[in-house]
PDB file of N, CA and C in Angstrom:
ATOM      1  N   UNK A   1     -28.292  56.230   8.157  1.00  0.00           N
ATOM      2  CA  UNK A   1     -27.831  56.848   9.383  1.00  0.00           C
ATOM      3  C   UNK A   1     -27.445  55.795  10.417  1.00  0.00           C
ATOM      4  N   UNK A   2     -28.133  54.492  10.430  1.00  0.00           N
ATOM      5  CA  UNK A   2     -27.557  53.778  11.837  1.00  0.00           C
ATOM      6  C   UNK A   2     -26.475  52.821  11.048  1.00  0.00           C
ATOM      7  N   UNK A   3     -26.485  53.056   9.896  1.00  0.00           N
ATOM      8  CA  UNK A   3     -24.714  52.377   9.819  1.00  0.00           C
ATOM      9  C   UNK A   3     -24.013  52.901  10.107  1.00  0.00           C
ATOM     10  N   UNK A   4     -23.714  54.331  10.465  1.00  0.00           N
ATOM     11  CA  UNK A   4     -22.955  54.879  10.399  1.00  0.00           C
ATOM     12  C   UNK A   4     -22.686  54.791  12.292  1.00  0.00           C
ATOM     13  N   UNK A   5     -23.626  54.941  13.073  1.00  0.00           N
ATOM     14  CA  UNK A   5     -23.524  54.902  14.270  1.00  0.00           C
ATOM     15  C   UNK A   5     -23.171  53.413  14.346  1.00  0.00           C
ATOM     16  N   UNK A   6     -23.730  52.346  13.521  1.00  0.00           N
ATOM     17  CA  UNK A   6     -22.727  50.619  14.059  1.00  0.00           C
ATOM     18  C   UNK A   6     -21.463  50.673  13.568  1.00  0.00           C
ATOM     19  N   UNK A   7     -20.884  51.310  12.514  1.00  0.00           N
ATOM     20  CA  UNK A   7     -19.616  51.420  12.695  1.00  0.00           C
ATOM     21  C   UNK A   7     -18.856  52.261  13.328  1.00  0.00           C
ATOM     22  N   UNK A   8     -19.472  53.317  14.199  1.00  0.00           N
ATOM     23  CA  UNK A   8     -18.465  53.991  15.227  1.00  0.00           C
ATOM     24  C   UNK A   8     -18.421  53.211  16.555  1.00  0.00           C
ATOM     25  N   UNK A   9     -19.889  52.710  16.815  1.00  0.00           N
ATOM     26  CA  UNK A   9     -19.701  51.408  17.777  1.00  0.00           C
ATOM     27  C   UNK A   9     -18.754  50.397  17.714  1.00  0.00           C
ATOM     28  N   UNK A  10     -18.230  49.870  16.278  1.00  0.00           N
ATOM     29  CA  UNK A  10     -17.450  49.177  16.245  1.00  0.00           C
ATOM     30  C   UNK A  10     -15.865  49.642  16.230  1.00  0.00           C
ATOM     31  N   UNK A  11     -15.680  50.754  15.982  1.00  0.00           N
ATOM     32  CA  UNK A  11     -14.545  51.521  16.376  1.00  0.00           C
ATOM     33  C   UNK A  11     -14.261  51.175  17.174  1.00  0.00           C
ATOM     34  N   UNK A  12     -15.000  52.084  18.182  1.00  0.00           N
ATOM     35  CA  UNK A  12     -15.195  52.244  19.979  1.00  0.00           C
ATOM     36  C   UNK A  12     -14.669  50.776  20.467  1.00  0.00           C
ATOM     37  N   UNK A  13     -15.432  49.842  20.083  1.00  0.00           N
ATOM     38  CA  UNK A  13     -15.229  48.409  20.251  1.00  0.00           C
ATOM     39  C   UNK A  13     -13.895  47.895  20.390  1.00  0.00           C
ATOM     40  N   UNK A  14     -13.554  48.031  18.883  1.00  0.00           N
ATOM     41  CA  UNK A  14     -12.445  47.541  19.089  1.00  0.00           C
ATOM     42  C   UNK A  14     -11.266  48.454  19.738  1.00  0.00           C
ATOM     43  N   UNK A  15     -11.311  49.795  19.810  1.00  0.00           N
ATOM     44  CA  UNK A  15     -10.385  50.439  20.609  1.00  0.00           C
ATOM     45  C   UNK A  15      -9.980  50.330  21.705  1.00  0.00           C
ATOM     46  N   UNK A  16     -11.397  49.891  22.511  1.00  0.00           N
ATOM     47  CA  UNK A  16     -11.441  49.538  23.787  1.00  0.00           C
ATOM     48  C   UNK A  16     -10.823  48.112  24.169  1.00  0.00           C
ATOM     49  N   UNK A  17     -10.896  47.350  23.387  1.00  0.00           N
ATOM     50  CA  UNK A  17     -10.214  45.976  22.793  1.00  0.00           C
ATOM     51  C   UNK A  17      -8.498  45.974  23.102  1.00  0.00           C
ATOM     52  N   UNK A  18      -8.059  46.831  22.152  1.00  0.00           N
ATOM     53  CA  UNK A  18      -6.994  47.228  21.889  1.00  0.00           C
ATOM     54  C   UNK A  18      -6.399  47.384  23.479  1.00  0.00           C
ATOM     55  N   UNK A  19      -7.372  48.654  24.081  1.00  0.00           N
ATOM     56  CA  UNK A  19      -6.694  49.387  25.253  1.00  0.00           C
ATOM     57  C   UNK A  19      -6.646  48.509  26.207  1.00  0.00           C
ATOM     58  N   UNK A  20      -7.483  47.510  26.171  1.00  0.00           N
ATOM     59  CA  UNK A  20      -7.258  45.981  27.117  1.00  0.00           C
ATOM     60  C   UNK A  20      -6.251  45.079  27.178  1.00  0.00           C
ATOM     61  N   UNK A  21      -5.841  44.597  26.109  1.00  0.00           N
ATOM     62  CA  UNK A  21      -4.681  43.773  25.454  1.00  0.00           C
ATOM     63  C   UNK A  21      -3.193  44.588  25.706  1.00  0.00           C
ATOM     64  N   UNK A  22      -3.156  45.411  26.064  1.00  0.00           N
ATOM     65  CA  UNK A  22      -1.847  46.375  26.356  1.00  0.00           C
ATOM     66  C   UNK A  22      -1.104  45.137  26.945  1.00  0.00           C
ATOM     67  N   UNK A  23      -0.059  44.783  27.115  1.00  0.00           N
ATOM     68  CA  UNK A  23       0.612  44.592  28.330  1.00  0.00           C
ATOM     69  C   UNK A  23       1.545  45.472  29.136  1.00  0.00           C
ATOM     70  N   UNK A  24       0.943  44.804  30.246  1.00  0.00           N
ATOM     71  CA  UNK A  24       1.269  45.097  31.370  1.00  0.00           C
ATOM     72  C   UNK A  24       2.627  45.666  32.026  1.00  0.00           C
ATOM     73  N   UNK A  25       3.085  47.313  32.212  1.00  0.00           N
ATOM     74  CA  UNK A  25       4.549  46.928  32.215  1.00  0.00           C
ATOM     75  C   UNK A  25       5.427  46.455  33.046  1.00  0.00           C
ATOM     76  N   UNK A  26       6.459  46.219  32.760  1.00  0.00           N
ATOM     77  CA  UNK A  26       7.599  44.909  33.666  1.00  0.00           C
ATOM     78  C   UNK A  26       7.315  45.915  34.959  1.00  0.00           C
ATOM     79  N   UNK A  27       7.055  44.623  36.009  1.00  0.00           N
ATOM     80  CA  UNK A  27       7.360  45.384  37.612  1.00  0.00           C
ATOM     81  C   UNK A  27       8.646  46.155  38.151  1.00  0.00           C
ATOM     82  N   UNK A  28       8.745  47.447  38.692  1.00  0.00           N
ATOM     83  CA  UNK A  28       9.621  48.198  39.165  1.00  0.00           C
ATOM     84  C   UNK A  28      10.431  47.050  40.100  1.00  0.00           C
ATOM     85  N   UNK A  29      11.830  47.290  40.286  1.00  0.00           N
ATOM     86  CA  UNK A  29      12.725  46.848  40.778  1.00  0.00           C
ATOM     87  C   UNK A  29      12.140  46.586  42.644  1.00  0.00           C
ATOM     88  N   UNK A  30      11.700  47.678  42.751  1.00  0.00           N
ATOM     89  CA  UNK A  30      11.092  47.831  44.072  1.00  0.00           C
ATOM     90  C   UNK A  30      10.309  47.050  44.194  1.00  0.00           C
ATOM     91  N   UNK A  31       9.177  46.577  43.928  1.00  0.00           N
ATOM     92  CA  UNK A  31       8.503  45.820  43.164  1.00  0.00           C
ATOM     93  C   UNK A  31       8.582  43.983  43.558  1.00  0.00           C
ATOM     94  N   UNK A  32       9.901  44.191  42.700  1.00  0.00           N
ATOM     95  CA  UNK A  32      10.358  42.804  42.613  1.00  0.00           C
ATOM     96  C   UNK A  32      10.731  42.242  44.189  1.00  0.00           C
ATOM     97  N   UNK A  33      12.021  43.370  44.653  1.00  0.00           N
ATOM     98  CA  UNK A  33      12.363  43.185  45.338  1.00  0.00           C
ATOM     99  C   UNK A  33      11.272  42.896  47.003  1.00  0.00           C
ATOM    100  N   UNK A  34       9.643  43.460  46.868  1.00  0.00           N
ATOM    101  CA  UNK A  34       9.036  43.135  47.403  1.00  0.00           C
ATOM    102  C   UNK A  34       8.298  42.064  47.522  1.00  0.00           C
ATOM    103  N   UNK A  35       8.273  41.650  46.461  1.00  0.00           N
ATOM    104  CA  UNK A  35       8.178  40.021  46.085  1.00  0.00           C
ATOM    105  C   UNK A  35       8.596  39.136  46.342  1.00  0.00           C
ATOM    106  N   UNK A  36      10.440  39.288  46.369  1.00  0.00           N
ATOM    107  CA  UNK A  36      10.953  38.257  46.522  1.00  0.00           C
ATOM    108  C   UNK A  36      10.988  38.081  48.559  1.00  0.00           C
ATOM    109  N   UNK A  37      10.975  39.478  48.983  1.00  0.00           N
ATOM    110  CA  UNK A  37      11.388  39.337  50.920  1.00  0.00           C
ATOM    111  C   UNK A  37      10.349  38.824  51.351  1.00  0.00           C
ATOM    112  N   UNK A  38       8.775  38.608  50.284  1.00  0.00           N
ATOM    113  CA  UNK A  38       7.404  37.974  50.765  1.00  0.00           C
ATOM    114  C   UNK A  38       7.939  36.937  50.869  1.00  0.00           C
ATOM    115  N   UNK A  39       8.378  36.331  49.673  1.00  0.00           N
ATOM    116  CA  UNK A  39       8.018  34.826  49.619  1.00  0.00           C
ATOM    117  C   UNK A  39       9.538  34.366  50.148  1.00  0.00           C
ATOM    118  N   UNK A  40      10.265  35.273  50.380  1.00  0.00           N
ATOM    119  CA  UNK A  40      11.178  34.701  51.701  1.00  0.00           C
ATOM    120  C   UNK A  40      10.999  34.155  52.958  1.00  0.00           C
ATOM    121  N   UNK A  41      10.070  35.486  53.331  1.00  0.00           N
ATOM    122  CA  UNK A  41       9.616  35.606  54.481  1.00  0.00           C
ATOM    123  C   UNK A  41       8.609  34.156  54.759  1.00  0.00           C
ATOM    124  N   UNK A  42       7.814  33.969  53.730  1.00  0.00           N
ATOM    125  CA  UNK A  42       6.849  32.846  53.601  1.00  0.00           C
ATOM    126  C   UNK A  42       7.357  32.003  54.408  1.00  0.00           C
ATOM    127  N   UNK A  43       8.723  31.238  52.795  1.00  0.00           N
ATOM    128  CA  UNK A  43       9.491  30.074  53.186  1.00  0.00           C
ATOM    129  C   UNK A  43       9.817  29.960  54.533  1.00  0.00           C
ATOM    130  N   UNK A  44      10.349  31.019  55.336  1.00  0.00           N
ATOM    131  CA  UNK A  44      11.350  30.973  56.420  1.00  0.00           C
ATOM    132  C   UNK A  44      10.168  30.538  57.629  1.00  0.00           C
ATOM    133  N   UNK A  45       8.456  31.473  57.422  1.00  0.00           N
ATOM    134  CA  UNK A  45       7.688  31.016  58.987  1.00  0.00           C
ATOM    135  C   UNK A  45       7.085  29.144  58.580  1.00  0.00           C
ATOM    136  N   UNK A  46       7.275  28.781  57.470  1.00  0.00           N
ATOM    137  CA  UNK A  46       7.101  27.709  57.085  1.00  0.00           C
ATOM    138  C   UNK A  46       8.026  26.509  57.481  1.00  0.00           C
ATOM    139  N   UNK A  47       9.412  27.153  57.360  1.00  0.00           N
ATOM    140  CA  UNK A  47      10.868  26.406  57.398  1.00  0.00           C
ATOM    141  C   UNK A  47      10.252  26.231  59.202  1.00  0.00           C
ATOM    142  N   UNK A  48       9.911  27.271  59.978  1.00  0.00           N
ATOM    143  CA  UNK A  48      10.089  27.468  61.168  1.00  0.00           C
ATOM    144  C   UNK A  48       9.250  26.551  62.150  1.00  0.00           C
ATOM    145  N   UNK A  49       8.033  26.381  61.349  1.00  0.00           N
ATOM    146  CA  UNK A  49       6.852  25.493  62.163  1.00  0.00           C
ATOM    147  C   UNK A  49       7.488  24.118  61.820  1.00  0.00           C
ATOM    148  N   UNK A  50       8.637  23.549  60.714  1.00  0.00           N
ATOM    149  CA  UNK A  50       8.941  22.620  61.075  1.00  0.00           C
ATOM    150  C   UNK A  50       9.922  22.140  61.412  1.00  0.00           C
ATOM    151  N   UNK A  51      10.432  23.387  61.812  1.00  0.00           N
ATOM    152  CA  UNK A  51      12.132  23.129  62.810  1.00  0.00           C
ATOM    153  C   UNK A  51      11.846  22.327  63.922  1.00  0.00           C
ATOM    154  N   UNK A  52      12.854  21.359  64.467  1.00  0.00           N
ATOM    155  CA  UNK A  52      12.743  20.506  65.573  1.00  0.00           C
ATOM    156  C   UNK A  52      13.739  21.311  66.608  1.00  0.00           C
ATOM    157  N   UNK A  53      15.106  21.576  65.973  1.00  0.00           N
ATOM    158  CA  UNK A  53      15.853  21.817  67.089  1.00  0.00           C
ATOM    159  C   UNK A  53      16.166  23.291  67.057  1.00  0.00           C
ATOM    160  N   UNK A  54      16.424  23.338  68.602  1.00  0.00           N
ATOM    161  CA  UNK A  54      16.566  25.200  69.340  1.00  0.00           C
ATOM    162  C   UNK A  54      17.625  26.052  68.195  1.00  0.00           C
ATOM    163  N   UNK A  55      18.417  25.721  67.996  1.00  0.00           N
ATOM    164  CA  UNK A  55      19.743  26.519  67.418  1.00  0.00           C
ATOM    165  C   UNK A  55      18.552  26.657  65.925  1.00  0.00           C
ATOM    166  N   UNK A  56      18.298  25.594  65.502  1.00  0.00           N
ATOM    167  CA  UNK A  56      17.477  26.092  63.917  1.00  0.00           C
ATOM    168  C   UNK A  56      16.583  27.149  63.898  1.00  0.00           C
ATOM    169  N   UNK A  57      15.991  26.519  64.886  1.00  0.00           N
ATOM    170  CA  UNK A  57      14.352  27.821  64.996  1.00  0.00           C
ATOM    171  C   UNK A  57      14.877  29.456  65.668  1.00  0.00           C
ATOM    172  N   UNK A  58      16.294  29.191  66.526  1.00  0.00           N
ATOM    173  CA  UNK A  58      17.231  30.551  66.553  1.00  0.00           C
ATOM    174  C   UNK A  58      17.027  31.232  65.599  1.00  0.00           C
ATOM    175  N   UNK A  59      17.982  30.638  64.793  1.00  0.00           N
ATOM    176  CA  UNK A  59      18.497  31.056  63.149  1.00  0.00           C
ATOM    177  C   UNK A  59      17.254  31.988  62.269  1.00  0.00           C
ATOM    178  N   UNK A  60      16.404  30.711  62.326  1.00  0.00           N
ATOM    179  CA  UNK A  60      14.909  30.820  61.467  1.00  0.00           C
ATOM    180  C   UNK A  60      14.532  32.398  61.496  1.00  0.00           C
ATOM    181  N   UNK A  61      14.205  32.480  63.196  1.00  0.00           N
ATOM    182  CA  UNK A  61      13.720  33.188  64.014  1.00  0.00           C
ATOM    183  C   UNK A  61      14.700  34.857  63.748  1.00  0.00           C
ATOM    184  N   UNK A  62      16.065  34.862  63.909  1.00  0.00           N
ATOM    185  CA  UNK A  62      17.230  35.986  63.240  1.00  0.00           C
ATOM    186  C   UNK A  62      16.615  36.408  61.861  1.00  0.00           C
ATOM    187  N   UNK A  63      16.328  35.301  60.955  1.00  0.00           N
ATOM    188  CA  UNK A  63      16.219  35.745  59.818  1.00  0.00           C
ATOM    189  C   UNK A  63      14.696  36.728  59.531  1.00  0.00           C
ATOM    190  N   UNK A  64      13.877  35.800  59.831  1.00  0.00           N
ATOM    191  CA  UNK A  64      12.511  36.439  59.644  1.00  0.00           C
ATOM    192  C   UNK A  64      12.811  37.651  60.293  1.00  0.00           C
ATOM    193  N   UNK A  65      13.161  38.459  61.228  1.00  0.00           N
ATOM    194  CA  UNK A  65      13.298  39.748  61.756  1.00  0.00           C
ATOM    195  C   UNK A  65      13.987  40.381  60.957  1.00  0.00           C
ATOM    196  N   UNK A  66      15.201  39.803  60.180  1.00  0.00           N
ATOM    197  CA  UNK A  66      16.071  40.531  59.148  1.00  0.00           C
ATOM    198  C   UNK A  66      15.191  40.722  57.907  1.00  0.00           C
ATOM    199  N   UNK A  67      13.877  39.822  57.629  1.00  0.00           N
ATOM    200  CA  UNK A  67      13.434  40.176  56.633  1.00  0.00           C
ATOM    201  C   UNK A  67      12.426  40.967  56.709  1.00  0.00           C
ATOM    202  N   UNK A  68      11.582  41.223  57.843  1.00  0.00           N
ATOM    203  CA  UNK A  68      10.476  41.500  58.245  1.00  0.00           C
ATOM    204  C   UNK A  68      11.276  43.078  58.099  1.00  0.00           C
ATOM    205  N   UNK A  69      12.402  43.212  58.288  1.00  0.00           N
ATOM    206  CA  UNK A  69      12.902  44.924  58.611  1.00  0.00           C
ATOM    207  C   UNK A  69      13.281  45.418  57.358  1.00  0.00           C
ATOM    208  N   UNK A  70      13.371  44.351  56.475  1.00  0.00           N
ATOM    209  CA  UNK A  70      13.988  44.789  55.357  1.00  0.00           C
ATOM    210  C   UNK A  70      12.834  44.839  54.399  1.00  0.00           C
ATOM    211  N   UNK A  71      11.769  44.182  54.995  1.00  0.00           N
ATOM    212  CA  UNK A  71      10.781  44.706  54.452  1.00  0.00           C
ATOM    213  C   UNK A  71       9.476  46.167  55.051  1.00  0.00           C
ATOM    214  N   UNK A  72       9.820  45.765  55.910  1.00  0.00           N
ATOM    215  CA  UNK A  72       9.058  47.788  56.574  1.00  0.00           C
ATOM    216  C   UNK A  72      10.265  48.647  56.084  1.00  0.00           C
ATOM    217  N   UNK A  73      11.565  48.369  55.405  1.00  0.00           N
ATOM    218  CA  UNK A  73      12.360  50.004  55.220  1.00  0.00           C
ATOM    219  C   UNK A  73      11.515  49.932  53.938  1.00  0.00           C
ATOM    220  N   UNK A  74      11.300  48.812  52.541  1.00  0.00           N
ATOM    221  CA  UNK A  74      10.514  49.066  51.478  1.00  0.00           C
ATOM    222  C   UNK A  74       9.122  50.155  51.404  1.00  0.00           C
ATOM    223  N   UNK A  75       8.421  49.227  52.790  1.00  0.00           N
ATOM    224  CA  UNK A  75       6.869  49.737  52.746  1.00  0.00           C
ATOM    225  C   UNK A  75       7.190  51.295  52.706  1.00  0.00           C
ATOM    226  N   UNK A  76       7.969  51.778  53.732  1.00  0.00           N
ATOM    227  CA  UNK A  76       7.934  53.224  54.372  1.00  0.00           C
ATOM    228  C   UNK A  76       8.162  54.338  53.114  1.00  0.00           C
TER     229      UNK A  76
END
């Protein structure tokens, strides 16, 4: 009788095994695209702390708002 219960344990085992190892599926487009306005956004307050001159940190400053909006229409 308890072989029979260590090999349904080992079923179980490895099923659960199995259901782990899945991969993962490819990220939605949406997804991506939230990914990439992060690590835009990153670069750009990064680019910004080491801007020297006014017209750059302008620019910098245009963009991060263009991304920051283009990223709250995603979130919403």
């Amino acid at each position: 009788m308890s072989r029979g219960w260590e090999s349904k344990d080992v079923e179980s085992q490895q099923a659960e095994r199995a259901e782990r190892q899945k991969p993962a599926p490819p990220p939605s487009e949406r997804e991506r695209k939230r990914a990439s306005l992060e690590l835009a956004l990153k670069a750009a307050w990064r680019d910004l702390g080491a801007a020297r001159h006014s017209r750059h940190r302008e620019m910098l400053c245009k963009g991060i708002a263009h991304l920051e909006a283009e990223l709250a229409k995603l979130v919403e």
